[in-house]
N, C-alpha and C. Protein backbone atom coordinates (compact mmCIF):
# COMPACT_ATOMS: atom_id res chain seq x y z
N UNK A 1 -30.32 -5.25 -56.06
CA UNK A 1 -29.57 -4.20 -55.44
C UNK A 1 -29.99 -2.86 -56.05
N UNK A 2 -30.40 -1.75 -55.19
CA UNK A 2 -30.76 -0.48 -55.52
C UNK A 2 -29.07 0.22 -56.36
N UNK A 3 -29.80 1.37 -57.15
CA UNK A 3 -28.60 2.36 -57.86
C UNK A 3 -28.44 3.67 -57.05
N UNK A 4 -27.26 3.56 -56.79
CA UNK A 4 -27.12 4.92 -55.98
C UNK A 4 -26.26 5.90 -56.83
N UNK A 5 -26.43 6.91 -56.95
CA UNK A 5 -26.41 8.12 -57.84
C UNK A 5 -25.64 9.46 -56.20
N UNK A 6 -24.68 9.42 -57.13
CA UNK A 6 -23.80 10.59 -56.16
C UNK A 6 -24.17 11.73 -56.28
N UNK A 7 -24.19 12.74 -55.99
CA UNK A 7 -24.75 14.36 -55.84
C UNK A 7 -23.80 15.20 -56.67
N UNK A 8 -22.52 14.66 -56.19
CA UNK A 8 -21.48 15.26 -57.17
C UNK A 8 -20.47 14.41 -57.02
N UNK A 9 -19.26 14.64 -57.75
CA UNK A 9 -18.16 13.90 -58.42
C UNK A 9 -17.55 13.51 -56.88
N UNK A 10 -16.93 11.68 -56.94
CA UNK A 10 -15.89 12.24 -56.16
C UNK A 10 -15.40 12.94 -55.62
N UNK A 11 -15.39 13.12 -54.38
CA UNK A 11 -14.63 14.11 -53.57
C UNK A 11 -13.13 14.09 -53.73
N UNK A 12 -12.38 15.29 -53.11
CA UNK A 12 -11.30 15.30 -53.01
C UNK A 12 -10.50 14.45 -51.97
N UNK A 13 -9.34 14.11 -52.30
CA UNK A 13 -8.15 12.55 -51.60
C UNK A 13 -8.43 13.17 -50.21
N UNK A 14 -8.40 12.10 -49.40
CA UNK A 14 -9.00 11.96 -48.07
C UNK A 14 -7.52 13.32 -46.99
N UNK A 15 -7.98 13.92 -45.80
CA UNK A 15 -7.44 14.96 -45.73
C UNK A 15 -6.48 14.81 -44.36
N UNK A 16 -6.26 13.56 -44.31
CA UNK A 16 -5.17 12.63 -43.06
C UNK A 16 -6.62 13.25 -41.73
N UNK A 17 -7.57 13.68 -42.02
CA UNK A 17 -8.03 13.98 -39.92
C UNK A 17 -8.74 12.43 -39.64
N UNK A 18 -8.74 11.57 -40.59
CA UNK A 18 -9.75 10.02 -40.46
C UNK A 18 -11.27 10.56 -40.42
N UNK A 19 -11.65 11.35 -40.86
CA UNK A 19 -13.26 12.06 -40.81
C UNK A 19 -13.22 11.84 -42.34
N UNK A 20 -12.96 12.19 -43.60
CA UNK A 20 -13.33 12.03 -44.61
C UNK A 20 -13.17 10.92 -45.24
N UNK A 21 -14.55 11.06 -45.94
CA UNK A 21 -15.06 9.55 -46.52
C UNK A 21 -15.59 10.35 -47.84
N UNK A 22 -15.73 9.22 -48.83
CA UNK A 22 -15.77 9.06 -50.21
C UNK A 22 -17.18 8.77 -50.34
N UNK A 23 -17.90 9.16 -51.82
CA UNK A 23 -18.95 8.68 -51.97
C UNK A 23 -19.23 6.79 -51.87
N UNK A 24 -18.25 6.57 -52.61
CA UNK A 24 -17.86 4.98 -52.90
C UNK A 24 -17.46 4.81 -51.04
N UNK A 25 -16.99 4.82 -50.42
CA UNK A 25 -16.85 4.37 -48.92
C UNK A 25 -18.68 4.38 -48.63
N UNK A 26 -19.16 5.36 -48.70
CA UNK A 26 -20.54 5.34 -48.03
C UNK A 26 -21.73 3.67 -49.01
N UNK A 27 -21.39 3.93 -50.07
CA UNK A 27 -21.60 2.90 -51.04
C UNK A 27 -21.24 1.33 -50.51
N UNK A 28 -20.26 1.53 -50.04
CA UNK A 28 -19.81 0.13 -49.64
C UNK A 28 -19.91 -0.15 -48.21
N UNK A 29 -19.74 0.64 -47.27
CA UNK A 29 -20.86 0.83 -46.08
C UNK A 29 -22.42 0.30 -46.26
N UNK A 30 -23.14 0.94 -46.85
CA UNK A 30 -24.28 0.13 -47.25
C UNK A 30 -24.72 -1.08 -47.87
N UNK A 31 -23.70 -1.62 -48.83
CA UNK A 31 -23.84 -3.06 -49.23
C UNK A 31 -23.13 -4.08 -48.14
N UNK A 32 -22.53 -3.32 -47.22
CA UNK A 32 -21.67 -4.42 -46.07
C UNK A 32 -22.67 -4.69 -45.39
N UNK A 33 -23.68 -2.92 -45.07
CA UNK A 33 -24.81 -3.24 -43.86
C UNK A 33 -25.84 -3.66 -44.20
N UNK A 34 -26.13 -3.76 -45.89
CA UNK A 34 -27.10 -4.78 -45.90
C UNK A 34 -28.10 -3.98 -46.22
N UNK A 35 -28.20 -2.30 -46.25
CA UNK A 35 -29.04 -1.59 -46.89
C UNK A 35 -29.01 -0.90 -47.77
N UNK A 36 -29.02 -1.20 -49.02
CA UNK A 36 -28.88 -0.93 -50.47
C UNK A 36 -29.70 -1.20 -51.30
N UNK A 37 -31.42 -1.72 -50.65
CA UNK A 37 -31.85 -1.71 -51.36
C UNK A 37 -32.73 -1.01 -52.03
N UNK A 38 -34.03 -1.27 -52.65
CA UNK A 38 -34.73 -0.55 -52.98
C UNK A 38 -35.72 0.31 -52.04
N UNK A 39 -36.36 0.94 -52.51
CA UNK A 39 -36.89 2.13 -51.37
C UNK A 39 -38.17 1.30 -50.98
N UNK A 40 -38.35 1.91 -48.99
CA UNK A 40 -39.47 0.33 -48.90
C UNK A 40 -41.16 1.13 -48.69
N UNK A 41 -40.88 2.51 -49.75
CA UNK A 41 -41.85 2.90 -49.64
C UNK A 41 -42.60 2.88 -51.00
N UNK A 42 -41.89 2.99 -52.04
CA UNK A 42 -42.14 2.83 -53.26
C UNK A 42 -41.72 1.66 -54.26
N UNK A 43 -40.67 1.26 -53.68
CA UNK A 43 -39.88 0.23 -54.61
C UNK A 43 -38.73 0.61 -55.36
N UNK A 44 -38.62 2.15 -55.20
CA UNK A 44 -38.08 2.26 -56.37
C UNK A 44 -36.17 2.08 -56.54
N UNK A 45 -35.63 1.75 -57.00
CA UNK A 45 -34.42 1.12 -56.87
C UNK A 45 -33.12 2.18 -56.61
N UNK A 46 -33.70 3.84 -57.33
CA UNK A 46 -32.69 4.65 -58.15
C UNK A 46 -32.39 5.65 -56.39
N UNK A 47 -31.26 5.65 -55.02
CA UNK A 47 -31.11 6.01 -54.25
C UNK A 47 -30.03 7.57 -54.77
N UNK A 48 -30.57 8.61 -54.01
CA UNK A 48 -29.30 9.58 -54.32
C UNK A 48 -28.70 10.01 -53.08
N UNK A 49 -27.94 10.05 -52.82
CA UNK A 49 -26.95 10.42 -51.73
C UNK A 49 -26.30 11.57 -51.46
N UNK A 50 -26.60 12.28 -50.21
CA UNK A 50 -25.80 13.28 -49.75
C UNK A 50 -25.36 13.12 -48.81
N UNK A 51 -23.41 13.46 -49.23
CA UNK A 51 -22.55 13.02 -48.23
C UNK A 51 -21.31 13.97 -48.22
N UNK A 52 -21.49 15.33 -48.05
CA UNK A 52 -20.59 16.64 -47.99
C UNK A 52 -19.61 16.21 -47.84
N UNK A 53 -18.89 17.33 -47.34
CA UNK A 53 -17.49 17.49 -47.35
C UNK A 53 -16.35 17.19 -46.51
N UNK A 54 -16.47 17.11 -45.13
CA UNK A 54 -16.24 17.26 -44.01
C UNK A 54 -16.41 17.51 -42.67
N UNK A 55 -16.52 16.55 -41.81
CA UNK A 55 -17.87 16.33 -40.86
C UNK A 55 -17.75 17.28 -40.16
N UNK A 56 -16.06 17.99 -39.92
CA UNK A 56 -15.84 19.02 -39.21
C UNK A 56 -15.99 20.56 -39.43
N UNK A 57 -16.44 20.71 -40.86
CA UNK A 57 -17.14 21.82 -41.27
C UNK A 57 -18.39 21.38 -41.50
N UNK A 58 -19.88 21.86 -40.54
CA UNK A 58 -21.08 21.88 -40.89
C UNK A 58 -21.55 22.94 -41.81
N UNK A 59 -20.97 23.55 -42.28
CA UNK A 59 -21.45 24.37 -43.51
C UNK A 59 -21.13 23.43 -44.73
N UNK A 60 -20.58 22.57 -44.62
CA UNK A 60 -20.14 22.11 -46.02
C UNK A 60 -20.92 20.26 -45.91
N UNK A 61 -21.40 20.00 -44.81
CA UNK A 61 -21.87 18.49 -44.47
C UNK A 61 -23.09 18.39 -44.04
N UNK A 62 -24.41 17.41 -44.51
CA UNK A 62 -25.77 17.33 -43.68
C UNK A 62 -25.77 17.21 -42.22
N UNK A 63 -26.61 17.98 -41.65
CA UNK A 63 -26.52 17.64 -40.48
C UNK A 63 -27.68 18.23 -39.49
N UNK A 64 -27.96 17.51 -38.09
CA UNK A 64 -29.21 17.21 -37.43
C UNK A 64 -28.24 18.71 -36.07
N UNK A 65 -29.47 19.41 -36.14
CA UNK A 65 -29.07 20.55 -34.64
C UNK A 65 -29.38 19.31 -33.41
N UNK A 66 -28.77 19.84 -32.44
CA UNK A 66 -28.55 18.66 -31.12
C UNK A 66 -28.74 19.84 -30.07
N UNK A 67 -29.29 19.67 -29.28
CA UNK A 67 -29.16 20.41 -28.09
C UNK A 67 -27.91 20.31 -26.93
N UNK A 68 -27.35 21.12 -26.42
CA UNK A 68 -26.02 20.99 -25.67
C UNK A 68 -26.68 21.68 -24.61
N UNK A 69 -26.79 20.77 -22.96
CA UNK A 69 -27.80 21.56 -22.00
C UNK A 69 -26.06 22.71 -21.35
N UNK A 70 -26.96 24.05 -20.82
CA UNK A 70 -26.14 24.65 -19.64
C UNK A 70 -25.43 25.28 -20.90
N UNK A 71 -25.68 25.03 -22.23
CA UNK A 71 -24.51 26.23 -22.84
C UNK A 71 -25.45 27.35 -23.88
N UNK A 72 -25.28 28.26 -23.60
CA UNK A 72 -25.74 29.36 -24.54
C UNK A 72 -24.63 29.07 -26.12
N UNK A 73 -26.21 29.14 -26.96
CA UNK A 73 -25.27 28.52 -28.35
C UNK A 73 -25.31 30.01 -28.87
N UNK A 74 -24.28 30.17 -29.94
CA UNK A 74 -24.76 31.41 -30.59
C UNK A 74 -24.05 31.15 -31.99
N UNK A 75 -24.67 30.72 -33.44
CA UNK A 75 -24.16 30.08 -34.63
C UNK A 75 -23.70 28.86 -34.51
N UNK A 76 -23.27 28.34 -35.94
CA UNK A 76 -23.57 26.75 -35.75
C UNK A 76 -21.99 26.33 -35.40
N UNK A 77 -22.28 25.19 -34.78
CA UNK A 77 -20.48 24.48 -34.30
C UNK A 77 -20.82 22.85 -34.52
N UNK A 78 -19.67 22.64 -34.58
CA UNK A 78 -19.92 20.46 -34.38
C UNK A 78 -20.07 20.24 -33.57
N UNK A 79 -20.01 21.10 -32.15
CA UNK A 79 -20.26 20.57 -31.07
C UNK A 79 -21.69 20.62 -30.58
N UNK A 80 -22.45 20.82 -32.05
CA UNK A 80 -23.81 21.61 -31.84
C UNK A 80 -24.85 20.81 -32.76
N UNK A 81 -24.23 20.03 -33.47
CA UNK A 81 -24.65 19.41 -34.77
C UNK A 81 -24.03 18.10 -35.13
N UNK A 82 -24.90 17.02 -35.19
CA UNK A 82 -24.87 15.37 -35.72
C UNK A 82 -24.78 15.21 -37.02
N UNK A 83 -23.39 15.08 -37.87
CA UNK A 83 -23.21 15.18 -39.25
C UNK A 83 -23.65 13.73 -39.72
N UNK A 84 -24.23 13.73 -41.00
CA UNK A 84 -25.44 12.93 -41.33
C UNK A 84 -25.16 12.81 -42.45
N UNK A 85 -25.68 11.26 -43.36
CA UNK A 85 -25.29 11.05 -44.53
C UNK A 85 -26.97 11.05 -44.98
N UNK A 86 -27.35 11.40 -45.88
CA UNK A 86 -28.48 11.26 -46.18
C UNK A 86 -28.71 10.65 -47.67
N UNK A 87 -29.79 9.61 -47.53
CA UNK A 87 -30.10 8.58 -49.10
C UNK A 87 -31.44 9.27 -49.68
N UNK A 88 -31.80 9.80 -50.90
CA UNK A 88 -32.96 9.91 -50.53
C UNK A 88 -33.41 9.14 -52.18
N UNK A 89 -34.92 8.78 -52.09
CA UNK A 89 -35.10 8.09 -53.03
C UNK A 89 -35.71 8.81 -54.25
N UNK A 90 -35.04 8.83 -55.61
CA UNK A 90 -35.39 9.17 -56.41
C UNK A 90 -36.63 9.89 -56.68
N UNK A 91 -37.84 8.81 -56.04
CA UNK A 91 -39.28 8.55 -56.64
C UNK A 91 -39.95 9.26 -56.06
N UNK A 92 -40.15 8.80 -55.12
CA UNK A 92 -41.02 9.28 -53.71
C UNK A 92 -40.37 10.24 -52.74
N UNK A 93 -39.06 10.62 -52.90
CA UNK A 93 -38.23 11.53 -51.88
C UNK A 93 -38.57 10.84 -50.36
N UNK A 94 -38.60 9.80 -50.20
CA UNK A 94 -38.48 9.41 -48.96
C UNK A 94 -37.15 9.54 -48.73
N UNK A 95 -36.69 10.01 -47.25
CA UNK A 95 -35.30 9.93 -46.96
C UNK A 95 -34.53 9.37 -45.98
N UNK A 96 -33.40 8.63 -45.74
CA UNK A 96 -33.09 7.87 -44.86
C UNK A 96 -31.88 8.59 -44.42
N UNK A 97 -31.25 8.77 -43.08
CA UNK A 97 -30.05 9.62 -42.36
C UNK A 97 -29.35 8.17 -41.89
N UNK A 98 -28.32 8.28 -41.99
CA UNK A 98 -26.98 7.45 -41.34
C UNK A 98 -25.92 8.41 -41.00
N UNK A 99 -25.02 7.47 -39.99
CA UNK A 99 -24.22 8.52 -38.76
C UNK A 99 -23.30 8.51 -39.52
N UNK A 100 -22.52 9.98 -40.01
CA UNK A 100 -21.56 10.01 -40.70
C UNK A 100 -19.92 9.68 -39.98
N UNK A 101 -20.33 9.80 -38.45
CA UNK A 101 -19.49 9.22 -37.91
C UNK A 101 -19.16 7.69 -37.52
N UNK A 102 -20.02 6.91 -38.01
CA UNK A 102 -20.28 5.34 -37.72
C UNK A 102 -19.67 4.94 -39.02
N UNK A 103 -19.97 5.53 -39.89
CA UNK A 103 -19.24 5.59 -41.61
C UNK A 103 -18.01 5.69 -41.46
N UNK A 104 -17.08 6.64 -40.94
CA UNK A 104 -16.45 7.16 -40.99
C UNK A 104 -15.38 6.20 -39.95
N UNK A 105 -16.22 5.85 -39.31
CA UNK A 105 -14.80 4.97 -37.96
C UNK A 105 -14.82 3.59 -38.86
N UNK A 106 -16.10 3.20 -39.51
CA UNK A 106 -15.79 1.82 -40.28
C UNK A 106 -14.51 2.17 -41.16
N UNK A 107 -14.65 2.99 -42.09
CA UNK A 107 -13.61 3.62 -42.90
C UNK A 107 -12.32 3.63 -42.30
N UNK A 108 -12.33 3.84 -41.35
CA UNK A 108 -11.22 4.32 -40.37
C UNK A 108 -9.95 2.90 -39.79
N UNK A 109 -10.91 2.10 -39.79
CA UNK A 109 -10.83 0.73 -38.90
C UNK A 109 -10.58 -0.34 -39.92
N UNK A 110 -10.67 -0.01 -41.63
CA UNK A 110 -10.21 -0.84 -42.61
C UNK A 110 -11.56 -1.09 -43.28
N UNK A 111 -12.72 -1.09 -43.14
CA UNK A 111 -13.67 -1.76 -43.56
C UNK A 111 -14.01 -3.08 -43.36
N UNK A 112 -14.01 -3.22 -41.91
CA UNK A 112 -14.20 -4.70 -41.29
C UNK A 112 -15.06 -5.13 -41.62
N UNK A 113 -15.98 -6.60 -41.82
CA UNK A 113 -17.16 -6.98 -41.97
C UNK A 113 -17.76 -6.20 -40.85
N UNK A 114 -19.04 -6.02 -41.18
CA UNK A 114 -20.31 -5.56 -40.24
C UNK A 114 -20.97 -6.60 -39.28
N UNK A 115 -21.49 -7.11 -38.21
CA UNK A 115 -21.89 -8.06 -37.71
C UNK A 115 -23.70 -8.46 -37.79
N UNK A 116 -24.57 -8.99 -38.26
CA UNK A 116 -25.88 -8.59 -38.49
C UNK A 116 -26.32 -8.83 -37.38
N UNK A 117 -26.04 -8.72 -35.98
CA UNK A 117 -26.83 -9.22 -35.31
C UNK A 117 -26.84 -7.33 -33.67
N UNK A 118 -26.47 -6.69 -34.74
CA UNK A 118 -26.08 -5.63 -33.88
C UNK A 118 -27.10 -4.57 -33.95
C-alpha cells in the first residue's frame, strides 16, 4: 500500500452543505477503490494529495475549467469549473485527478462498499 502525505493539517469539522470531505475521507475512498497504490510510473509508494477546501468555493479547491455552451462567462464560478482531488507522486510528479464530487456523495451516502466491476 502506497503513503499518502496530506498538503496540510486536517481540515476544519465538516460544514452541514454534504460537500466537505476530510483528507482521511479521500484516503479511505482510495483504499475502498482500490487505488492506493504505488505510482505506475515510477513505483514510487510516497502519494501527496490535494484536496482544498470546499467544492463550492473554487478559489479555495483544485479544479478543471469546463465549458458552459450559449453563456458568456466572465470570472470563475462552479458552474464553470469540475472540483478535483488531485494525488500527485512524490518522485516523478506524475499526477492523478478524481471527482471531488464522486468523493463527496460516497462520503455523503455513509461510505458504502465500492463495487469493482463499475
Amino acid at each position: 500500500m502506497a503513503e499518502i502525505i496530506p498538503e496540510t493539517p486536517e481540515a476544519t469539522p465538516p460544514s452541514g452543505d454534504g460537500r466537505h470531505i476530510t483528507f482521511t475521507d479521500v484516503v479511505e475512498f482510495m483504499e475502498a477503490a482500490g487505488v492506493s497504490g504505488p505510482c505506475p510510473y515510477c513505483g514510487n509508494p510516497k502519494w501527496e494529495l490535494l484536496v482544498g477546501d470546499n467544492e463550492n468555493d473554487v478559489r479555495k479547491t483544485p479544479t478543471i475549467p469546463t465549458v458552459v455552451q450559449g453563456k458568456e462567462q466572465s470570472g470563475i464560478s462552479a458552474s464553470t469549473h469540475f472540483p478535483v482531488i488531485l494525488a500527485i507522486c512524490n518522485r516523478c510528479a506524475y499526477t492523478r485527478l478524481h471527482s471531488r464530487k464522486k468523493i463527496s456523495n460516497w462520503v455523503r451516502d455513509g461510505k458504502p462498499e465500492l463495487p469493482r466491476d463499475e
